[in-house]
C-alpha atoms as a PDB file:
ATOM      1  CA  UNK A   1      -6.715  19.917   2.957  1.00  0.00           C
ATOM      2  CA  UNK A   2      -4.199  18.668   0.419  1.00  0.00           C
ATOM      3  CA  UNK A   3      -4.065  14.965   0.953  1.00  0.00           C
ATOM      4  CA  UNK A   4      -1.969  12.365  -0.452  1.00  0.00           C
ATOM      5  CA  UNK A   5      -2.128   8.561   0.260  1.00  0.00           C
ATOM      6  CA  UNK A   6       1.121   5.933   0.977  1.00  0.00           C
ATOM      7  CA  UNK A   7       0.491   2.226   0.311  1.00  0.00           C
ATOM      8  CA  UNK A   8       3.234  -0.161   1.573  1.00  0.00           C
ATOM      9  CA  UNK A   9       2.441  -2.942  -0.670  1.00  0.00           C
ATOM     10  CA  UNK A  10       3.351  -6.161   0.645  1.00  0.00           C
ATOM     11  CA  UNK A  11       2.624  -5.307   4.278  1.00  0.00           C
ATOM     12  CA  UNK A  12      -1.546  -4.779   3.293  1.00  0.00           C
ATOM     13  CA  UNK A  13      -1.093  -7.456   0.500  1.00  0.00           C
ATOM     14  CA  UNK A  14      -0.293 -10.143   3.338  1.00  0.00           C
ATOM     15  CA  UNK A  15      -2.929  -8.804   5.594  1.00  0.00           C
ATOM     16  CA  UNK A  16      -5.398  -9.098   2.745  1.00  0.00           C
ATOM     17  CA  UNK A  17      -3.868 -12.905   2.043  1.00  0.00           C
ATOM     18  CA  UNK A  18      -4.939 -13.574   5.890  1.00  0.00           C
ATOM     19  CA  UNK A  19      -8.499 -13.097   4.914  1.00  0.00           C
ATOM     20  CA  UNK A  20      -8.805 -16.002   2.589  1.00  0.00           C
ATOM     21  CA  UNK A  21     -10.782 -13.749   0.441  1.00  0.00           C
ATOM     22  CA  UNK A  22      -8.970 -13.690  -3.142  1.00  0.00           C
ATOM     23  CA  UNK A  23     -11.360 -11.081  -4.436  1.00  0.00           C
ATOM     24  CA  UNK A  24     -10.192  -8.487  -2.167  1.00  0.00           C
ATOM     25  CA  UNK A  25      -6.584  -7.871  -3.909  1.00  0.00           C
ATOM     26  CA  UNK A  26      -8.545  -6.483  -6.847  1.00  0.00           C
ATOM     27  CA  UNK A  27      -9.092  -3.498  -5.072  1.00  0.00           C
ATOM     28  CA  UNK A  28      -8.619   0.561  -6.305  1.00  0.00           C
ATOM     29  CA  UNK A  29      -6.160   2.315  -3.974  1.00  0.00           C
ATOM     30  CA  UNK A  30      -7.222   5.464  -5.085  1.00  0.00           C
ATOM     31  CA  UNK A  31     -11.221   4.963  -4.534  1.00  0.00           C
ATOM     32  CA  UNK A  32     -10.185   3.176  -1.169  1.00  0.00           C
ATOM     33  CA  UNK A  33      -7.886   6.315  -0.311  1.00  0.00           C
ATOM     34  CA  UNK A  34     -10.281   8.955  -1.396  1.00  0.00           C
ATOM     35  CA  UNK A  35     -12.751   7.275   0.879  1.00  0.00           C
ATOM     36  CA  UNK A  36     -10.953   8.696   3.541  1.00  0.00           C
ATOM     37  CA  UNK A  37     -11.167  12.004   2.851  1.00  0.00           C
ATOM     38  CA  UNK A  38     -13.707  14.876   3.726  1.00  0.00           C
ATOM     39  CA  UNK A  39     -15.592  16.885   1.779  1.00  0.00           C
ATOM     40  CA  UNK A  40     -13.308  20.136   0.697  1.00  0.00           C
ATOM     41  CA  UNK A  41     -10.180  17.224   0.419  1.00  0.00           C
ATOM     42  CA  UNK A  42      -8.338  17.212  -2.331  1.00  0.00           C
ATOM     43  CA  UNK A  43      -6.690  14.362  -3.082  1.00  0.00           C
ATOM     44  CA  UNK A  44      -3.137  15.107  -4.829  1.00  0.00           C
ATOM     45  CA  UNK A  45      -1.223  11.375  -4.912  1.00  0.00           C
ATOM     46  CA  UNK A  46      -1.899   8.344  -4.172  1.00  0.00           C
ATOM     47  CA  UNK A  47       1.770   6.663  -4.461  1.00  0.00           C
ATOM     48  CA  UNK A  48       1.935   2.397  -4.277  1.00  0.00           C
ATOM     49  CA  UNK A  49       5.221   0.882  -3.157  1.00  0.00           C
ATOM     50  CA  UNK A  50       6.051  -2.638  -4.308  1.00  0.00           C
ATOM     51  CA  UNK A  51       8.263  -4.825  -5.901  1.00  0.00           C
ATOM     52  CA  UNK A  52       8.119  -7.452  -8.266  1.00  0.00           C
ATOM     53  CA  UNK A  53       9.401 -11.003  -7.623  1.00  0.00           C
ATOM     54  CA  UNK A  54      11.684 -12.902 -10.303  1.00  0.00           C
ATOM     55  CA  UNK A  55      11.167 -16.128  -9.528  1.00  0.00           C
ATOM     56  CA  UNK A  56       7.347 -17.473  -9.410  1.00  0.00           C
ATOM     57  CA  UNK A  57       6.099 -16.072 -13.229  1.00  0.00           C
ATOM     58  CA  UNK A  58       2.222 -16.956 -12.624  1.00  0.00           C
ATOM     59  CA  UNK A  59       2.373 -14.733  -8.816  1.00  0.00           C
ATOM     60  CA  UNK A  60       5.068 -11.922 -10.762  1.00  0.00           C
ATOM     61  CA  UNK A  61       2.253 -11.780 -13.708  1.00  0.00           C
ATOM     62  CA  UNK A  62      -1.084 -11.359 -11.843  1.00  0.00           C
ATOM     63  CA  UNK A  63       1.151  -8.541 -10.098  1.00  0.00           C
ATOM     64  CA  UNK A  64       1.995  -6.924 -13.099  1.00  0.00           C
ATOM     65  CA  UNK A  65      -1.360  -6.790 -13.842  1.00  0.00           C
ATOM     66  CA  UNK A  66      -2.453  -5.310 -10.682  1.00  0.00           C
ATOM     67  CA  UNK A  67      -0.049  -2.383 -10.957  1.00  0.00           C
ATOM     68  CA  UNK A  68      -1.379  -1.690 -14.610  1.00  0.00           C
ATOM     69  CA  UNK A  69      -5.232  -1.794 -13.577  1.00  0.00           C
ATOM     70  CA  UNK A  70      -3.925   0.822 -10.491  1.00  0.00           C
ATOM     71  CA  UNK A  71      -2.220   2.890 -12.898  1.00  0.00           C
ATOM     72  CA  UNK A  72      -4.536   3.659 -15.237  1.00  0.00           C
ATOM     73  CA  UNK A  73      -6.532   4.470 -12.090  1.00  0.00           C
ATOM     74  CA  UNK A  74      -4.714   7.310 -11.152  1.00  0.00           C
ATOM     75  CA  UNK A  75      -2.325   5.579  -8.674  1.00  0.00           C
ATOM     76  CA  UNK A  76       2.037   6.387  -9.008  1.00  0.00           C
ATOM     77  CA  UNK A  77       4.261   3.031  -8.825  1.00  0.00           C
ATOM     78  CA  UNK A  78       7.237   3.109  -6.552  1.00  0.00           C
ATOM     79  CA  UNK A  79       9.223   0.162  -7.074  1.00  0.00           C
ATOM     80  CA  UNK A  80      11.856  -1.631  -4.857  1.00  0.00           C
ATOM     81  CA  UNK A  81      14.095  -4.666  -5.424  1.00  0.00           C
ATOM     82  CA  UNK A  82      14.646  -8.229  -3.356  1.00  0.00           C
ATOM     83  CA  UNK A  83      17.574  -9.317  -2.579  1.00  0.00           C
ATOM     84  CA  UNK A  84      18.955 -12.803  -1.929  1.00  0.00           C
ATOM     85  CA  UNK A  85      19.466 -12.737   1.681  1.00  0.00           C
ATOM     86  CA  UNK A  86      21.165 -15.460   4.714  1.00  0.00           C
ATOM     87  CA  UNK A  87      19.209 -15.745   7.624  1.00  0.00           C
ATOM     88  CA  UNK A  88      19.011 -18.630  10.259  1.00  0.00           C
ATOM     89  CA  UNK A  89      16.229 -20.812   9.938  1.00  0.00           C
ATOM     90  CA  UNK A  90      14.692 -21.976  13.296  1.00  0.00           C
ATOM     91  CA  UNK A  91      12.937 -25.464  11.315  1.00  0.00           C
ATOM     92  CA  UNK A  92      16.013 -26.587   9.918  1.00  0.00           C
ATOM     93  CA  UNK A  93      18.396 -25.134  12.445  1.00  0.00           C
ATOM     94  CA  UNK A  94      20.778 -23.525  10.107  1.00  0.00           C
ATOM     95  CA  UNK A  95      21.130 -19.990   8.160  1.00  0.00           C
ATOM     96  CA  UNK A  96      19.177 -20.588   4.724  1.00  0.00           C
ATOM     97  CA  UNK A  97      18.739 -18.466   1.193  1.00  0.00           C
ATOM     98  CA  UNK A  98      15.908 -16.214   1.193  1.00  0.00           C
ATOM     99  CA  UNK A  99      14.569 -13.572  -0.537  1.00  0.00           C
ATOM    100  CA  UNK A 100      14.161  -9.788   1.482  1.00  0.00           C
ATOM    101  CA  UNK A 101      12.369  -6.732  -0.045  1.00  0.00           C
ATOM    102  CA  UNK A 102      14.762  -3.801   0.119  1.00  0.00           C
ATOM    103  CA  UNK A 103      14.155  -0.344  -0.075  1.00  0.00           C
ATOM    104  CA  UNK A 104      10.517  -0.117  -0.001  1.00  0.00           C
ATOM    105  CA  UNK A 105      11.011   1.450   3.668  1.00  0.00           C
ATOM    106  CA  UNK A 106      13.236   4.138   2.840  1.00  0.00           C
ATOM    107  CA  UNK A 107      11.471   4.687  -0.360  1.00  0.00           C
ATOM    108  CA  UNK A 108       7.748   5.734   1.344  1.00  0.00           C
ATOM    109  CA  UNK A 109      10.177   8.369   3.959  1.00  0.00           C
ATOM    110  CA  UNK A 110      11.464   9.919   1.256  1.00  0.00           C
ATOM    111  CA  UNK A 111       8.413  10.111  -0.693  1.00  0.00           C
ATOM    112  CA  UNK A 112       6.178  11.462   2.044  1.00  0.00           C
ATOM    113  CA  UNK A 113       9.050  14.213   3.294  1.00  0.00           C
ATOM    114  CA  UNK A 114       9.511  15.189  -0.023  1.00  0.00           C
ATOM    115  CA  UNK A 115       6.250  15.830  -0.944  1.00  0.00           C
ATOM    116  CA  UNK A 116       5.784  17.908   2.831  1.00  0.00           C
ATOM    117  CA  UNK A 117       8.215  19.928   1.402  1.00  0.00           C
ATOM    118  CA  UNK A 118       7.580  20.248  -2.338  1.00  0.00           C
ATOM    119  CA  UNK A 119       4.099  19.937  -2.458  1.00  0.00           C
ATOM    120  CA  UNK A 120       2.635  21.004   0.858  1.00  0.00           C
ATOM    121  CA  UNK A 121       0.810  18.255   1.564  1.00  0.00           C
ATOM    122  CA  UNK A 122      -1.382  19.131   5.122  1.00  0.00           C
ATOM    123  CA  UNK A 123      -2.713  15.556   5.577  1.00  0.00           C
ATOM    124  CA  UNK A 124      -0.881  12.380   5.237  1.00  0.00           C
ATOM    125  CA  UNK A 125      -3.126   8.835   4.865  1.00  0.00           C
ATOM    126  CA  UNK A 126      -0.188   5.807   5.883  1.00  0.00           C
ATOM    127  CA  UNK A 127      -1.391   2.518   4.775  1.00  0.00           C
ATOM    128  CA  UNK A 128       1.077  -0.138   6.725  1.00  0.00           C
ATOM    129  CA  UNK A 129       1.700  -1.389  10.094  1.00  0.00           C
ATOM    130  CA  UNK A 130       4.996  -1.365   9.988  1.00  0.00           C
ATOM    131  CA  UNK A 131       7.132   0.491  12.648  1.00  0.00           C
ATOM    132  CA  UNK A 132      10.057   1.150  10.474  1.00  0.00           C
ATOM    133  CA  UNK A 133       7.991   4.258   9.183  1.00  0.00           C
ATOM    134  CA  UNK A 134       8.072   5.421  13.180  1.00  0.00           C
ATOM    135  CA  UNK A 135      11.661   7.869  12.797  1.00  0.00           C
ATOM    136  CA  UNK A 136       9.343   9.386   9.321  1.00  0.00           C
ATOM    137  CA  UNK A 137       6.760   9.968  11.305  1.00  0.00           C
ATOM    138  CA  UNK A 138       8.266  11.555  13.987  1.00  0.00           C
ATOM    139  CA  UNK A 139      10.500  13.664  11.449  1.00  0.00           C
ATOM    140  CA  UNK A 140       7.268  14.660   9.624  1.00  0.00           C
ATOM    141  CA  UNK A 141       5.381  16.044  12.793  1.00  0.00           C
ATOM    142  CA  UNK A 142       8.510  17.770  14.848  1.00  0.00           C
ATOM    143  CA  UNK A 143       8.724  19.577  11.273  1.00  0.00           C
ATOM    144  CA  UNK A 144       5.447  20.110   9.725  1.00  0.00           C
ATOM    145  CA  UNK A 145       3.499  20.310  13.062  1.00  0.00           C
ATOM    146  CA  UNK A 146       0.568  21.379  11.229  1.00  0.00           C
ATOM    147  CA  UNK A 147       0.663  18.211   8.761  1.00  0.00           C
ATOM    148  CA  UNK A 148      -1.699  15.512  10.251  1.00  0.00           C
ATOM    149  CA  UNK A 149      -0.576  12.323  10.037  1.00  0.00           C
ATOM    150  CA  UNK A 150      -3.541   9.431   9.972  1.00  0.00           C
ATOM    151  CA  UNK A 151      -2.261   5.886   9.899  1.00  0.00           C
ATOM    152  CA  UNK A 152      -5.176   3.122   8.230  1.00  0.00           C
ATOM    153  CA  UNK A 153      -3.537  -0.201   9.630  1.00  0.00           C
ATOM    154  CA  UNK A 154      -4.176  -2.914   7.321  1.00  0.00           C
ATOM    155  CA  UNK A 155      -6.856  -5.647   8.369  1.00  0.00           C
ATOM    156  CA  UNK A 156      -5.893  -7.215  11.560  1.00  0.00           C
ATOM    157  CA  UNK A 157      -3.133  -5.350  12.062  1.00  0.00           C
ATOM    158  CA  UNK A 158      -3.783  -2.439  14.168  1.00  0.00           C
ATOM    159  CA  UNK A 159      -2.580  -4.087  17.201  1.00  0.00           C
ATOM    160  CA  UNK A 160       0.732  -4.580  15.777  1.00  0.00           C
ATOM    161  CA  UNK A 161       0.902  -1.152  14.603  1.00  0.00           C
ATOM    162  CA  UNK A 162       0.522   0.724  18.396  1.00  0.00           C
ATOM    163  CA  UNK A 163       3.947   1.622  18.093  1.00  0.00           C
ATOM    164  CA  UNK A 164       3.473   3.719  14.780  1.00  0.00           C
ATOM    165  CA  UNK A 165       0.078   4.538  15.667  1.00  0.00           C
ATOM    166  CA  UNK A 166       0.588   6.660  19.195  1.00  0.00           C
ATOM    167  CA  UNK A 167       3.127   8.482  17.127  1.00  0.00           C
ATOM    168  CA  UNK A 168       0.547   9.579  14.225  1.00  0.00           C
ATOM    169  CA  UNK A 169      -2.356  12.193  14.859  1.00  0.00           C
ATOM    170  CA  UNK A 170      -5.334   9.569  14.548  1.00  0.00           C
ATOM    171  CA  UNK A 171      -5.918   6.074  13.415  1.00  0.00           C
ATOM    172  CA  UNK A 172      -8.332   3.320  12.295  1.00  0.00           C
ATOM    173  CA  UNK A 173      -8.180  -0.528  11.073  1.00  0.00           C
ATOM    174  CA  UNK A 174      -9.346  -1.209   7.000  1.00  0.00           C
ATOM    175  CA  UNK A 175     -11.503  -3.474   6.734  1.00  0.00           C
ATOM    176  CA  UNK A 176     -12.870  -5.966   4.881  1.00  0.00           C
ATOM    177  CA  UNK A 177     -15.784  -4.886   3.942  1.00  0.00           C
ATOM    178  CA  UNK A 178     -14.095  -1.742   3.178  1.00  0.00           C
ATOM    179  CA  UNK A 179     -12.018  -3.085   0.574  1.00  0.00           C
ATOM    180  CA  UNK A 180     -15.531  -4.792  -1.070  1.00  0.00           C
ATOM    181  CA  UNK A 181     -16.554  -0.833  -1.415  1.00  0.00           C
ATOM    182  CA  UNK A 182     -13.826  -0.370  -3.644  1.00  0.00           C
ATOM    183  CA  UNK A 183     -13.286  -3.045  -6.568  1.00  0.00           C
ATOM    184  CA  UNK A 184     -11.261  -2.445  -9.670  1.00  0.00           C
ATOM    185  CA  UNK A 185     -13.314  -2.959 -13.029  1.00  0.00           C
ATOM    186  CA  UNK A 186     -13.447  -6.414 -13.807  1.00  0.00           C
ATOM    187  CA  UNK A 187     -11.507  -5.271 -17.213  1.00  0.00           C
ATOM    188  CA  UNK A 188      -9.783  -2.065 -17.574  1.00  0.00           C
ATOM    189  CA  UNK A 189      -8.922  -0.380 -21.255  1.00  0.00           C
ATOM    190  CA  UNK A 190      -6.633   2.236 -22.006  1.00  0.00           C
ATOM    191  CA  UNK A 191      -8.714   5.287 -24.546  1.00  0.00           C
ATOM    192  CA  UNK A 192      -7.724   3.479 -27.438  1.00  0.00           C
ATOM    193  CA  UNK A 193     -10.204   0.492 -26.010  1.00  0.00           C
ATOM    194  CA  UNK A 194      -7.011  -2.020 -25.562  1.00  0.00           C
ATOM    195  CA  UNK A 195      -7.499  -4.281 -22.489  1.00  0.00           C
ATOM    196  CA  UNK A 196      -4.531  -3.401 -20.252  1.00  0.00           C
ATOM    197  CA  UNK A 197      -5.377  -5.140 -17.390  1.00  0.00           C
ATOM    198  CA  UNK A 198      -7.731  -7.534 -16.174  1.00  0.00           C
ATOM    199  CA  UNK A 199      -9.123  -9.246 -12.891  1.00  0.00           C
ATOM    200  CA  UNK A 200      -7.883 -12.795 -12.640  1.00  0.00           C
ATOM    201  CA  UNK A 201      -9.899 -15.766 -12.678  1.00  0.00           C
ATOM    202  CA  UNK A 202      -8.337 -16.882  -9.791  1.00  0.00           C
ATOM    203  CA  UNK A 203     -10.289 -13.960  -7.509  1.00  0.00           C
ATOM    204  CA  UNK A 204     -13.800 -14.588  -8.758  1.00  0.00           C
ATOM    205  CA  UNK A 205     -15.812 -11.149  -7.970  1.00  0.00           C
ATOM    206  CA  UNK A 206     -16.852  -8.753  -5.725  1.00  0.00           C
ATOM    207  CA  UNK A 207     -19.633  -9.471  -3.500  1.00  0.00           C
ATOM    208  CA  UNK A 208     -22.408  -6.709  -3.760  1.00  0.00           C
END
């Protein structure tokens, strides 16, 4: 089957946070997505959606660097926006500035139709929990009923996804030691031999 892989970025990156395991954010989406398919696969994207913050430099850089070490590992950036936002804040009993993610929802639904169309895709590997992807889902299936749609909830979060997940053609939970299967280089080069990304300090390394 032609195969291509969805990532929705901050809802696996909080999951992963949850762990208390820094070394697990240095992981390869595109090993970790190819280790879902079987053997006469082919795996034709692997797309990552994200967005970068503006306002904490030292969390906005180690991003930065993630998305470079993914790229050069095969993996297509989609990148949304946040927006300053009003919303009532139970602790201090008013509304309150924050900062919202926009797009990224609309973004992966457009992506993954598209590419039903365009490039044929027969199986679909949906990396999030979130139930905003549920109308996609249901578009992709009434349309392509021969696509098959396989949801990987991040860690911990396949209870939250039942929604989305009676609505896709199978399931599962990632894992963490499924992410330690699948580090990133420690440093990463482009063919010149310049360093373009590498793992910060801050996530120590990959147990064996």
């Amino acid at each position: 089957m032609r195969v291509a892989c969805y990532i929705d970025g901050f809802n696996l990156y909080h999951a992963i946070d949850a762990l208390n395991d820094d070394r697990l954010k240095w992981t390869d989406l595109r090993s970790l997505a190819q280790s879902y398919l079987r053997d006469d696969d082919e795996l034709i994207r692997t797309v990552f959606f994200t967005a970068f913050n503006t306002w904490d430099q030292g969390k906005r850089g180690r991003h930065v660097n993630y998305t470079n070490a993914l790229q050069a590992h095969g993996v297509e950036l989609v990148l949304s926006r946040f927006d300053k936002v009003q919303k009532h804040c139970h602790d201090q009993g008013r509304y309150c500035p924050l900062r919202e993610e926009k797009q990224t929802d609309v973004a992966i639904a457009v992506e993954v139709l598209s590419d039903c169309y365009e490039l044929g895709t027969e199986r679909i590997v949906l990396i999030t929990s979130d139930s905003d992807q549920i109308p996609m889902v249901k578009r992709v299936r009434s349309t392509f009923p021969e696509t098959v749609v396989y949801l990987v909830a991040p860690p911990k979060r396949l209870s939250v996804a039942r929604e989305l997940s009676a609505e896709c053609s199978g399931k599962t939970e990632l894992t963490a030691g499924r992410l330690r299967q699948h580090p990133l280089p420690a440093t990463i080069r482009n063919g010149k031999g310049k360093v373009i990304a590498a793992r910060p300090a801050v996530y120590g390394g990959h147990r064996a």
